[in-house]
C-alpha atoms as a PDB file:
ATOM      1  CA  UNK A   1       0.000   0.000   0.000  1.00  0.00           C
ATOM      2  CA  UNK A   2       1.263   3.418  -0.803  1.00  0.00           C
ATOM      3  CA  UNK A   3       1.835   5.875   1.839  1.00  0.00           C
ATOM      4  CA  UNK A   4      -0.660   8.986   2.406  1.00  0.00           C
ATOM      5  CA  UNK A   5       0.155  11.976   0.910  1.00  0.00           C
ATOM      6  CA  UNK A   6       2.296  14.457   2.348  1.00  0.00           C
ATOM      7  CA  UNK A   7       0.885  18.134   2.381  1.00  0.00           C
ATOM      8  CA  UNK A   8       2.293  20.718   3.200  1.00  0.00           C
ATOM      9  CA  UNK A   9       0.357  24.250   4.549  1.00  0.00           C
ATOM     10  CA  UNK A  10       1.992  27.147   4.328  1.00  0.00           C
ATOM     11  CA  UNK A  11       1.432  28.633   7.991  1.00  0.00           C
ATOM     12  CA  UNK A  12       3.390  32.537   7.897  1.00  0.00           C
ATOM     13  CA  UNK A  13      -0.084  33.624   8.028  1.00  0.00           C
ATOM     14  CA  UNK A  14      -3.596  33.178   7.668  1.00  0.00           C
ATOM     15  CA  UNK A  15      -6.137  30.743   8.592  1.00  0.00           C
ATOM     16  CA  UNK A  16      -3.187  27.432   7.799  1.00  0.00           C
ATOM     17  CA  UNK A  17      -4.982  25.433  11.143  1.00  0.00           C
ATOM     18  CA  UNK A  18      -8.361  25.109   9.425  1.00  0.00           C
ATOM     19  CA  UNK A  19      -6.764  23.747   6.101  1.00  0.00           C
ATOM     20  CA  UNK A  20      -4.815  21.646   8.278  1.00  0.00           C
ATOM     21  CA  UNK A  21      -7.116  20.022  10.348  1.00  0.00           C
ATOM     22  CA  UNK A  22      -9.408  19.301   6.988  1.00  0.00           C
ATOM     23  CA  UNK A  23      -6.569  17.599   4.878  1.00  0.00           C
ATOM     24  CA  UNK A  24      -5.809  15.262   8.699  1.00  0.00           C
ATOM     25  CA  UNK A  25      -9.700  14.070   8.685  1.00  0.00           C
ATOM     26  CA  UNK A  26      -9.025  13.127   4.832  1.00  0.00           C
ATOM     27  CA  UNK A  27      -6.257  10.749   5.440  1.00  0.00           C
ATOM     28  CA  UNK A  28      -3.149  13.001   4.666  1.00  0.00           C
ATOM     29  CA  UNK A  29      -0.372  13.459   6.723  1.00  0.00           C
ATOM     30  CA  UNK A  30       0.537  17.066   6.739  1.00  0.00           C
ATOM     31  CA  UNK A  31       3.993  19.515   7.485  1.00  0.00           C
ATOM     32  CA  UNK A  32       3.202  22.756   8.389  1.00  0.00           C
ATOM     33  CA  UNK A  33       5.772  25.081   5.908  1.00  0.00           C
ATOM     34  CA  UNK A  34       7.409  28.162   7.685  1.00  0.00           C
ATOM     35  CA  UNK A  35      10.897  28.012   5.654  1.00  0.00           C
ATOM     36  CA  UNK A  36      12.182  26.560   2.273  1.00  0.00           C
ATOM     37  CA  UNK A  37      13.048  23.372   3.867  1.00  0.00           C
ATOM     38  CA  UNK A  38      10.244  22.529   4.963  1.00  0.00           C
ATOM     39  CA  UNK A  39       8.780  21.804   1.473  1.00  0.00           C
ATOM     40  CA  UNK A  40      11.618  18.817   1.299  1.00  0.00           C
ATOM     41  CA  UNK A  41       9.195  15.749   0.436  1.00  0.00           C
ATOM     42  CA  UNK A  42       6.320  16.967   0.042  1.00  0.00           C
ATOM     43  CA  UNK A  43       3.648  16.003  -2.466  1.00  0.00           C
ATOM     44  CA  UNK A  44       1.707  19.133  -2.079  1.00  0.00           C
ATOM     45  CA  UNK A  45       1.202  22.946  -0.730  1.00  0.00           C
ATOM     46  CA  UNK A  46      -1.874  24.861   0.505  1.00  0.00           C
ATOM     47  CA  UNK A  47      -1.639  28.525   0.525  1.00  0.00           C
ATOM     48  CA  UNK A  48      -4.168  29.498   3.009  1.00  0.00           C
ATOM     49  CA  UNK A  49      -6.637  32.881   3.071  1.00  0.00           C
ATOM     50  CA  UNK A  50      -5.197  35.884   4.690  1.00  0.00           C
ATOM     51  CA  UNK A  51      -3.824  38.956   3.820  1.00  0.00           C
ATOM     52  CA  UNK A  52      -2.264  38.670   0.353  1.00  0.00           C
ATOM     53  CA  UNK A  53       0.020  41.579   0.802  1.00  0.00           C
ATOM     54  CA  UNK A  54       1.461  40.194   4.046  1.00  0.00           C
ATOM     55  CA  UNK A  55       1.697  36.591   2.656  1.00  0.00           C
ATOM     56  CA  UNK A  56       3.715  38.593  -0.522  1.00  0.00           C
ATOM     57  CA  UNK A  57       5.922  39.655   1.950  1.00  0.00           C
ATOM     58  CA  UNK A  58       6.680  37.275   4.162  1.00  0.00           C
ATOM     59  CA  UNK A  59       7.322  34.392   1.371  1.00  0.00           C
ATOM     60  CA  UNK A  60      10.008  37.031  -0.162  1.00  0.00           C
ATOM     61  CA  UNK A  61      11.343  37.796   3.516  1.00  0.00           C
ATOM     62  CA  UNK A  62      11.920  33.993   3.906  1.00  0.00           C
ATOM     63  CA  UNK A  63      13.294  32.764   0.716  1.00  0.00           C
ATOM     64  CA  UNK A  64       9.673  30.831  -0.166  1.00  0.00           C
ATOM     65  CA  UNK A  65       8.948  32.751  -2.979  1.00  0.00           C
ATOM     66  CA  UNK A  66      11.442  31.119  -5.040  1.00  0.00           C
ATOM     67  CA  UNK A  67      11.503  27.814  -3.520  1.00  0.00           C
ATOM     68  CA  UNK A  68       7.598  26.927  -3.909  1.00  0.00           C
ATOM     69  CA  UNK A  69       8.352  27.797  -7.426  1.00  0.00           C
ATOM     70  CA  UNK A  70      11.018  25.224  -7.858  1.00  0.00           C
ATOM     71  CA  UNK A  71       8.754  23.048  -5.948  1.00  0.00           C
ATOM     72  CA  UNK A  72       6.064  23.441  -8.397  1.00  0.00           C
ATOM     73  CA  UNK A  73       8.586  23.437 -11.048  1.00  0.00           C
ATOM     74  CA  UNK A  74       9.763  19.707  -9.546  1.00  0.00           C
ATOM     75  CA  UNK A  75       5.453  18.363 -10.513  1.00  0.00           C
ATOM     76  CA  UNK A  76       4.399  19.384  -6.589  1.00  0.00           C
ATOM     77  CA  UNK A  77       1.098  20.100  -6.177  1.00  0.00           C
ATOM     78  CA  UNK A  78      -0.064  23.751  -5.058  1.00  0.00           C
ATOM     79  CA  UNK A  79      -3.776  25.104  -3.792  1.00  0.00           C
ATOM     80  CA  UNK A  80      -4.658  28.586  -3.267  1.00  0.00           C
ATOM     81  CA  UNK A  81      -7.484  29.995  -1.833  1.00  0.00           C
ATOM     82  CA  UNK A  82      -8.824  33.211  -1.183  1.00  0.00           C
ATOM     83  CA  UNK A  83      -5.487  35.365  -0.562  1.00  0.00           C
ATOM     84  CA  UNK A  84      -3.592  32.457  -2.056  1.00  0.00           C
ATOM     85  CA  UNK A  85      -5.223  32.597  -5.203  1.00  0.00           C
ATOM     86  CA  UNK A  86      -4.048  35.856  -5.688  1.00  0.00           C
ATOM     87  CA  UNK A  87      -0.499  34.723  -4.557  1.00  0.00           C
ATOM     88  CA  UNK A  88      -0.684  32.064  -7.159  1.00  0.00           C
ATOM     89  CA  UNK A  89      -1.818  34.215 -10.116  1.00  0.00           C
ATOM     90  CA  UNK A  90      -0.101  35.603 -13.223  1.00  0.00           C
ATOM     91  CA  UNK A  91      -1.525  39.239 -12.575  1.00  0.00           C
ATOM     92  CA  UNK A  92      -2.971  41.120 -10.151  1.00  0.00           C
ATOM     93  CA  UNK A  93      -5.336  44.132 -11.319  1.00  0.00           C
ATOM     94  CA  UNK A  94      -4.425  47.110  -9.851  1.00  0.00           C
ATOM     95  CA  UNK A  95      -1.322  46.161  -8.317  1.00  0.00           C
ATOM     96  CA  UNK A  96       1.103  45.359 -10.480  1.00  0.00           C
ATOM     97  CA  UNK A  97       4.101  45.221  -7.804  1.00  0.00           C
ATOM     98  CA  UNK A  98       2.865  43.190  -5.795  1.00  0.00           C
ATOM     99  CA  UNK A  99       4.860  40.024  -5.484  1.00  0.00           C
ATOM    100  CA  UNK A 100       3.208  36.913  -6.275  1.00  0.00           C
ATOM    101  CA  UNK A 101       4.003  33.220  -7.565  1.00  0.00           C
ATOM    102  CA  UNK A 102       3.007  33.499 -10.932  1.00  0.00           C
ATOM    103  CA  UNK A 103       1.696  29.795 -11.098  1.00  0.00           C
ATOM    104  CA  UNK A 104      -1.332  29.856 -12.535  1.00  0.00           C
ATOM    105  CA  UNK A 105      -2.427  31.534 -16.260  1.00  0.00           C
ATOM    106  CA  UNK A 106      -5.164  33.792 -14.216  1.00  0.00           C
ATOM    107  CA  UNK A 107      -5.028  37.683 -13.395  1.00  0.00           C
ATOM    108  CA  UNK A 108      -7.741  38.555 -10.024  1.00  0.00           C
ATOM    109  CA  UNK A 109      -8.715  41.295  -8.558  1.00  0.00           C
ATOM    110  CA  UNK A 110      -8.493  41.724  -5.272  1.00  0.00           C
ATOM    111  CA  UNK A 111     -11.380  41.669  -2.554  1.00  0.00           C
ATOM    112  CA  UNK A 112     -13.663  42.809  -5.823  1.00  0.00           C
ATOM    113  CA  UNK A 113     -16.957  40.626  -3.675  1.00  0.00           C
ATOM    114  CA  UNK A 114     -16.749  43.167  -0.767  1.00  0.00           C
ATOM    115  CA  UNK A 115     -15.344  43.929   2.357  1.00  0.00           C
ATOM    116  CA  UNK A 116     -15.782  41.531   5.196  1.00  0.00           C
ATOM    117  CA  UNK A 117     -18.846  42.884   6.147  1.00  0.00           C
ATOM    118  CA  UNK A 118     -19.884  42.078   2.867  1.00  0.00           C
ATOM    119  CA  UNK A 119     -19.073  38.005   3.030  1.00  0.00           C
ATOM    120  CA  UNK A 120     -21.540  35.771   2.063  1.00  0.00           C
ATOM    121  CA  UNK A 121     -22.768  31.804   1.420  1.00  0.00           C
ATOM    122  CA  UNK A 122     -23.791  30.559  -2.302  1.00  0.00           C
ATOM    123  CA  UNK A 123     -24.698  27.140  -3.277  1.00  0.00           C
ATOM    124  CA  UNK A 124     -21.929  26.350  -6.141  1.00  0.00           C
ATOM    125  CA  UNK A 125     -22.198  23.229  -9.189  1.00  0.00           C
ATOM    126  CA  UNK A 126     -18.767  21.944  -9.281  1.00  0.00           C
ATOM    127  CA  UNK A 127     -17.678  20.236 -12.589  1.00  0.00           C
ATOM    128  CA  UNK A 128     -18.086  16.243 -11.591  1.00  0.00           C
ATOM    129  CA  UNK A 129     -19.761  16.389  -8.770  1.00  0.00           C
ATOM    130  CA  UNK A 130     -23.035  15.279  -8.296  1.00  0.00           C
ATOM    131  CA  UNK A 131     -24.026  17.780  -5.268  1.00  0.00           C
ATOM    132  CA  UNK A 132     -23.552  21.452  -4.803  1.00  0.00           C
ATOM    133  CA  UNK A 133     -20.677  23.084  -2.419  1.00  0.00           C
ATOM    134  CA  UNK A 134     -22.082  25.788  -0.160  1.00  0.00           C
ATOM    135  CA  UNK A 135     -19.274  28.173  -0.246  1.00  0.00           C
ATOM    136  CA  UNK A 136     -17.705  31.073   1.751  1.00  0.00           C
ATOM    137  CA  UNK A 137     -17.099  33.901   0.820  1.00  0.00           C
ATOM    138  CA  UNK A 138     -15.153  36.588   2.621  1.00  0.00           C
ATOM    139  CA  UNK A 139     -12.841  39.249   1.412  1.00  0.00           C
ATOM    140  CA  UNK A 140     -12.371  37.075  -1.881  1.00  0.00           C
ATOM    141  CA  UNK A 141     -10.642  38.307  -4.727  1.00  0.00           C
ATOM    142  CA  UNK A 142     -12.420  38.003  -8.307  1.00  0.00           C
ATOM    143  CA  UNK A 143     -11.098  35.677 -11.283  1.00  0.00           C
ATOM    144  CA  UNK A 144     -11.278  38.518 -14.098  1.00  0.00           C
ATOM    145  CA  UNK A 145      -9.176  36.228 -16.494  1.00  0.00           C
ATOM    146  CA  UNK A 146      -8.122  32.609 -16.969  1.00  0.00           C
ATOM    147  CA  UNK A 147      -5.434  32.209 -19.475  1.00  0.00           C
ATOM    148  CA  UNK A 148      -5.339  28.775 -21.862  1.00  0.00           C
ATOM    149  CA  UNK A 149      -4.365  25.873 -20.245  1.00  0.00           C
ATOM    150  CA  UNK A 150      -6.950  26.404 -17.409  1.00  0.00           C
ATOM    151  CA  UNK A 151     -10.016  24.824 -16.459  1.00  0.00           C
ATOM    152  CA  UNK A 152     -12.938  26.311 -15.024  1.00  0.00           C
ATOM    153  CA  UNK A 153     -14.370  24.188 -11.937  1.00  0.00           C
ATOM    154  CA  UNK A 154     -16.907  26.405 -10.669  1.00  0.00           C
ATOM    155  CA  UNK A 155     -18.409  29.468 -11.735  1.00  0.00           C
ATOM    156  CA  UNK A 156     -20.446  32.250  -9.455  1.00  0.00           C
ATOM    157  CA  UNK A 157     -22.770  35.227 -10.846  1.00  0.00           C
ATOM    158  CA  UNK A 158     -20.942  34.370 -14.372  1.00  0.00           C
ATOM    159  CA  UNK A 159     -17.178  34.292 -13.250  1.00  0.00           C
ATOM    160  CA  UNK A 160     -14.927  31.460 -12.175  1.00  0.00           C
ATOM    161  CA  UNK A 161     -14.174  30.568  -8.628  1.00  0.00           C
ATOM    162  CA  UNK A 162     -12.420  28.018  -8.523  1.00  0.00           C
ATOM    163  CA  UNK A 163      -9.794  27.110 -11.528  1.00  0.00           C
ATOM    164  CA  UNK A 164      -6.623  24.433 -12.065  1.00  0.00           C
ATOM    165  CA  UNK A 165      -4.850  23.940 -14.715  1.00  0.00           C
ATOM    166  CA  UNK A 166      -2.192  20.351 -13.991  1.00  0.00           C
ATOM    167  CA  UNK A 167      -0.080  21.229 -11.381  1.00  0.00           C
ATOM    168  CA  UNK A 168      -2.083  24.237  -9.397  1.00  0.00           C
ATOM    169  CA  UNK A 169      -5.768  24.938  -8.557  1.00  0.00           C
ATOM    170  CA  UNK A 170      -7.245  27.674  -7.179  1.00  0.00           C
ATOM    171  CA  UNK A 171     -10.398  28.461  -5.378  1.00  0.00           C
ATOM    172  CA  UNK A 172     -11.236  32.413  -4.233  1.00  0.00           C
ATOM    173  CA  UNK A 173     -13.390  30.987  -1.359  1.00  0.00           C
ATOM    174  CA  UNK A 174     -12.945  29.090   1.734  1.00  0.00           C
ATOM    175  CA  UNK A 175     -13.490  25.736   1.681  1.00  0.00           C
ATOM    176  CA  UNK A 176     -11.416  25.333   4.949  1.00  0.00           C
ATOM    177  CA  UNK A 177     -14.579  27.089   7.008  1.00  0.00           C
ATOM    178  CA  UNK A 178     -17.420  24.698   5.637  1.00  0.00           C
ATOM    179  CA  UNK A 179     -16.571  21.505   7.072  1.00  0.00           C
ATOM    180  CA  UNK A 180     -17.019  19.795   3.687  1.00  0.00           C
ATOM    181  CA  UNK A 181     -14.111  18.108   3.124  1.00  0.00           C
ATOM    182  CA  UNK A 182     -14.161  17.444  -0.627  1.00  0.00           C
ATOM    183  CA  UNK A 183     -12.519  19.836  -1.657  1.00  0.00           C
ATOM    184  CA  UNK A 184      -9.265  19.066  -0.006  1.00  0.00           C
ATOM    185  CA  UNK A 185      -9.873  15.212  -0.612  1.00  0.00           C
ATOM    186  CA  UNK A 186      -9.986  16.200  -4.721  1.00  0.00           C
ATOM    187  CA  UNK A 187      -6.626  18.279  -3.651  1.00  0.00           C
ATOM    188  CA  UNK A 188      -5.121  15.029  -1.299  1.00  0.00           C
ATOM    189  CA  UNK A 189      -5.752  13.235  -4.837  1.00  0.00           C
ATOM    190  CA  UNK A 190      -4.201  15.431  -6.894  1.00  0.00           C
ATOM    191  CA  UNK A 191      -1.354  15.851  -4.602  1.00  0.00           C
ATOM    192  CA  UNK A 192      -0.976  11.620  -4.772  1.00  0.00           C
ATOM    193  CA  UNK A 193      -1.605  11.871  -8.786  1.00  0.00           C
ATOM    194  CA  UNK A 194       1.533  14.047  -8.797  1.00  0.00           C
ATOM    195  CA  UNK A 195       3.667  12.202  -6.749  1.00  0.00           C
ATOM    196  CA  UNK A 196       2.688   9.416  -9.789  1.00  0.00           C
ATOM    197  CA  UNK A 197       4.152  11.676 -12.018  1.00  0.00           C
ATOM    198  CA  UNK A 198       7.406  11.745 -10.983  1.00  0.00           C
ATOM    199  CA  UNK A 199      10.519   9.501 -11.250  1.00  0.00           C
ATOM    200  CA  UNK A 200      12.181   8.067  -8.080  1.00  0.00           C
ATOM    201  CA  UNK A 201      10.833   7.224  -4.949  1.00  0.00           C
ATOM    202  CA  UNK A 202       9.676   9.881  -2.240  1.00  0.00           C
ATOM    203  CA  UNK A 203      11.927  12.023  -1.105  1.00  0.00           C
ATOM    204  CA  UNK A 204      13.038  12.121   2.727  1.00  0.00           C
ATOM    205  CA  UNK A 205      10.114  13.836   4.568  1.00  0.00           C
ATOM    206  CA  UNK A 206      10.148  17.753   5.596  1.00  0.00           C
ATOM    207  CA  UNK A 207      11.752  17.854   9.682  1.00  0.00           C
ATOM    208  CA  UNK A 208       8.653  19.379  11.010  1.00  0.00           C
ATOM    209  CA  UNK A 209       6.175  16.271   9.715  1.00  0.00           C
ATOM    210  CA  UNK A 210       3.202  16.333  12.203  1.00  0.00           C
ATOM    211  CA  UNK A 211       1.462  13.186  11.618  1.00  0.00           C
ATOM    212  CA  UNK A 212      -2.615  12.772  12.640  1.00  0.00           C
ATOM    213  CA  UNK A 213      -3.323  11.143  15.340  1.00  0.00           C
END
């Protein structure tokens, strides 16, 4: 039998204990990522919701900008939602210095559903599955392009939400706050389908593994 996957959240900032907790009730075994070595072994990465700006900064002040590119570079998996959409995208409207990965053929706009005071709950149809996601909104940023080479999951008052192309989805709402679980067991399987992908065995695990109970 093959071993669970091996997640990593990035946890500089944001809401990384929520995420966590989902992926450990879906069978993963998961590495909370504060520094570039922590990715070591990994299958995939999480980039929570937060403040994008902040999470801009703090992957540059620790080096992680670069090295979650090489990881994704390398075939690991990477999820970003809410704020980490945004740090995943190609472009961000109206900001063009901010820093940002650059992963993902999409350009968003940033908190364009609203303040907080403005979040809201919508029943979404996700693209194979056979019930509807109730998702949360809060603060999120707004898909206003998705370059070739993505695919368009879900779709909300006639714009994406949630997009992936092979290597990195994205989702602009929280999944992590619902307790529904699927959409980090379709990222725990994309994570393992990656791992597939590439030669050689696993590498040696990240030194701050925290296995579920």
């Amino acid at each position: 039998m093959s071993e669970p996957a091996l997640v990593g959240v990035l946890a500089v900032q944001g809401d990384f204990r929520e995420h966590r907790q989902a992926l450990e009730r879906c069978g993963a075994r998961v590495a909370e990522v504060r520094r570039p070595e922590h990715l070591r072994g990994l299958d995939g990465l999480v980039i929570p919701g937060g403040e994008s700006s902040t999470i801009a900064k703090l992957l540059r002040a620790y080096a992680l900008d670069e090295a979650i590119r090489r990881f994704a570079d390398a075939g690991g998996a990477l999820w970003g939602t809410c704020a980490g959409a945004i740090a995943v995208a190609r472009e961000i409207e109206g900001h063009p210095d901010q820093p940002r990965l650059g992963l993902l053929d999409i350009a968003v706009a940033r908190n364009a559903y609203g303040r907080q005071v403005a979040s809201f709950e919508v029943d979404l149809a996700v693209t194979g599955w056979h019930s509807a996601f109730r998702a949360l909104f809060i603060r999120a940023p707004r898909i206003t392009c998705v370059g070739e080479g993505v695919s368009v999951l879900a779709v909300y008052d006639g714009r994406p939400v949630a997009v992936a192309d092979a290597n990195t989805l994205a989702t602009v709402f929280h999944p992590e706050l619902t307790g529904d679980d699927r959409w980090h067991e379709a990222f725990v399987r994309r994570c393992l389908q990656a791992r597939s992908r590439r030669a050689g065995p696993l590498p040696e695990a990240a030194p701050n593994e925290a296995r579920s109970s």
